[in-house]
Protein backbone atom coordinates (compact mmCIF):
# COMPACT_ATOMS: atom_id res chain seq x y z
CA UNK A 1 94.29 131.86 90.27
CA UNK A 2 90.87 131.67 89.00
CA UNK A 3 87.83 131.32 91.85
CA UNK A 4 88.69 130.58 95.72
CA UNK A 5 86.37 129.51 98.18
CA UNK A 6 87.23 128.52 101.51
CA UNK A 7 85.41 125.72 104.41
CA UNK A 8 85.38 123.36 106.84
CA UNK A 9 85.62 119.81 106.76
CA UNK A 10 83.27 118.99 109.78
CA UNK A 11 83.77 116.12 112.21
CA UNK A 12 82.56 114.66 114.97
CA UNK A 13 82.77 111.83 117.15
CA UNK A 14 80.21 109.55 117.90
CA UNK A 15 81.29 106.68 120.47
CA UNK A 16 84.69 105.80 118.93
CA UNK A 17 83.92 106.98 115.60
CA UNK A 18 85.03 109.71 113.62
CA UNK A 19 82.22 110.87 111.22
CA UNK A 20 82.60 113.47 108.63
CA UNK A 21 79.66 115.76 107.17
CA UNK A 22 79.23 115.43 103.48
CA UNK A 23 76.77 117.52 101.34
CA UNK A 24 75.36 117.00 98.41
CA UNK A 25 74.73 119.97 95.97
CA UNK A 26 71.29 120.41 94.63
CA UNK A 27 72.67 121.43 91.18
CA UNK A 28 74.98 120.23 88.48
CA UNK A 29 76.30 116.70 89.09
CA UNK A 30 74.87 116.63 92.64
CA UNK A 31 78.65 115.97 93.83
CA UNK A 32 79.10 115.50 97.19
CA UNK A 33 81.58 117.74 99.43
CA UNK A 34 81.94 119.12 103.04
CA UNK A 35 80.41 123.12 103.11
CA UNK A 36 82.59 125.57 101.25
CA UNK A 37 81.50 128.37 99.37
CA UNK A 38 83.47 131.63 96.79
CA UNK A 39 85.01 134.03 99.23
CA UNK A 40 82.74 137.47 98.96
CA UNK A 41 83.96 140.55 97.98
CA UNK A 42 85.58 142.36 100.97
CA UNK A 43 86.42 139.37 102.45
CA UNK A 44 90.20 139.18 102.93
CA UNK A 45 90.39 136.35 105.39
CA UNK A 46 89.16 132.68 104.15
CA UNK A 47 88.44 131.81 107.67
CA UNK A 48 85.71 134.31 107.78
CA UNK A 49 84.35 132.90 104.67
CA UNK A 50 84.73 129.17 105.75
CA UNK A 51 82.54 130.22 108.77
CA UNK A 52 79.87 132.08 106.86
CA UNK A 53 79.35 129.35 104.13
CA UNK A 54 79.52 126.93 106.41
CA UNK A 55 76.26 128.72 108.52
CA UNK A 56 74.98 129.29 105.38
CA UNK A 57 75.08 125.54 103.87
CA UNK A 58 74.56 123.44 106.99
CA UNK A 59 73.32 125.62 109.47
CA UNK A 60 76.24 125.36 111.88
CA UNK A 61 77.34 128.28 113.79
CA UNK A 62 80.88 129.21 114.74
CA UNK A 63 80.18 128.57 118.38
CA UNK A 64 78.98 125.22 117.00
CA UNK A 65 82.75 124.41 115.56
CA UNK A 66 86.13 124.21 116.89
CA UNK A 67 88.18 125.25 114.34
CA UNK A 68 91.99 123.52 114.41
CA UNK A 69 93.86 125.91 113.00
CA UNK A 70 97.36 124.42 111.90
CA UNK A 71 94.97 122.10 109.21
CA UNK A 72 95.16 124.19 106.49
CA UNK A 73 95.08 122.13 103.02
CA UNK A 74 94.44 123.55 99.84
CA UNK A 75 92.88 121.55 96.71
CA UNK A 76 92.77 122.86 93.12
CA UNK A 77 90.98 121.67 90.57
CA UNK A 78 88.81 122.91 87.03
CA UNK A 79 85.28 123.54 86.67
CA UNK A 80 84.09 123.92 83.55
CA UNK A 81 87.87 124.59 81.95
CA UNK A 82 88.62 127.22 85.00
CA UNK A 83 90.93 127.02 87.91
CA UNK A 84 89.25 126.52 90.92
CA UNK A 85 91.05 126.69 94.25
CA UNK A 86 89.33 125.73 97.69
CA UNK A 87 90.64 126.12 101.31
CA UNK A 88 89.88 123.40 103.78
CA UNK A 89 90.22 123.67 107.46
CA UNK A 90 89.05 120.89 110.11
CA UNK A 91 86.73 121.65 112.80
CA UNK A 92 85.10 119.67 114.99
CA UNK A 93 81.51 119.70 115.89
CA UNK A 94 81.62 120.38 120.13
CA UNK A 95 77.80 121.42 120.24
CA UNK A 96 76.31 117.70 119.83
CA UNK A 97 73.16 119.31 120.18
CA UNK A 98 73.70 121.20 116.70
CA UNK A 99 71.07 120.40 113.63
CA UNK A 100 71.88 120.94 110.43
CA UNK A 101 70.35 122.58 108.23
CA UNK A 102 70.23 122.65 104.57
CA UNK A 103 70.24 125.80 102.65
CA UNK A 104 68.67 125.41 98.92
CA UNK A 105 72.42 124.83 97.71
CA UNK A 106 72.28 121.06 98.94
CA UNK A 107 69.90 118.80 98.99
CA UNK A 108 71.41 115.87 101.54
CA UNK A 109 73.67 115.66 103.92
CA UNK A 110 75.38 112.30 106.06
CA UNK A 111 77.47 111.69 108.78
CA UNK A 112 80.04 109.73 107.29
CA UNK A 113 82.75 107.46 108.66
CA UNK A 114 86.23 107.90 106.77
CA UNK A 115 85.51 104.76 103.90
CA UNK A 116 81.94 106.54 103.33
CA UNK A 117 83.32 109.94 103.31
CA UNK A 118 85.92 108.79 100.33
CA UNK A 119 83.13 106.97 98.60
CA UNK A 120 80.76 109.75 98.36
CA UNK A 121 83.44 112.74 97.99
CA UNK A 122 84.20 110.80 94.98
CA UNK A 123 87.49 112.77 93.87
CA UNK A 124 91.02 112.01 94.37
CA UNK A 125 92.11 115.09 95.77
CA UNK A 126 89.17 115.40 98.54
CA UNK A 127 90.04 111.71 99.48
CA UNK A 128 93.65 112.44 100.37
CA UNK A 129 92.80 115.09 102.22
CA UNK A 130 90.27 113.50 104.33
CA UNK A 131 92.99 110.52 104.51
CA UNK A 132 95.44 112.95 105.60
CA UNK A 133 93.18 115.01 108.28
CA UNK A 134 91.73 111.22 109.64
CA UNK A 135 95.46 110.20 110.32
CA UNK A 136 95.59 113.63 111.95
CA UNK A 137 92.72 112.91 114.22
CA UNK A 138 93.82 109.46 115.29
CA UNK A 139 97.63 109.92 116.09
C-alpha cells in the first residue's frame, strides 16, 4: 500500500460562499493541497492523524473543525515511483475567529472558492474530489 496519510479538506463559508483552504508546501514542487500529513507510528485511526496534521500545518484545532464524518474519499497516487495513498475528510471551519497558522511545511495558504481551489490543487484526482464534496455542500 505504500505511505498513507490522512486530512481534512477545510471549508468555510463566507456570505454565500464556500471557500476551501489550500496550502502550499515549502518544498519540492511547492504543490498546493488542503493539510494532510503520514499517519505516525501508533496511530491506528486516520482521524486522529487528520486532526494532528491538520494543527500541525495550519494551526487549526479540533474544536476549531466540524468534522462530517460520512465524507470519507480516498486518493492514490505516486511520488517519486511509490504508492501514495491519502485520506480526505471534510470539515468545516465553525470557529470564524480561527487564524491559521503555518508550520515550516508550507509556505502560503488561501481561502479559495471551488474554481480557485481546482486551479491551484492542480491534479485531477484532488479536483474531483473537491467537485464531489462542493456538490455535497450545496444539495
Amino acid at each position: 500500500m505504500g505511505k498513507v496519510a490522512a486530512g481534512f479538506v477545510v471549508f468555510r463559508r463566507i456570505s454565500n460562499e464556500i471557500q476551501y483552504l489550500m496550502m502550499q508546501t515549502s518544498y519540492g514542487q511547492h504543490h498546493w493541497t488542503p493539510p494532510k500529513g503520514h499517519v505516525d507510528p501508533g496511530e491506528t485511526d486516520e482521524m486522529v492523524t487528520a486532526y494532528r496534521e491538520t494543527e500541525e500545518e495550519s494551526g487549526l484545532l479540533k474544536s476549531d473543525l466540524k468534522v462530517l464524518l460520512d465524507t470519507k474519499k480516498v486518493l492514490q497516487y505516486d511520488v517519486n515511483g511509490k504508492p501514495k495513498t491519502v485520506i480526505y475528510w471534510l470539515a468545516e471551519l465553525i470557529n470564524p475567529e480561527a487564524k491559521v497558522i503555518l508550520s515550516e511545511e508550507h509556505q502560503d495558504f488561501k481561502w479559495l472558492n471551488l474554481i480557485e481551489a481546482c486551479k491551484y490543487g492542480n491534479y485531477k484526482d484532488m479536483q474531483d474530489m473537491l467537485n464531489y464534496y462542493d456538490n455535497l455542500l450545496k444539495n
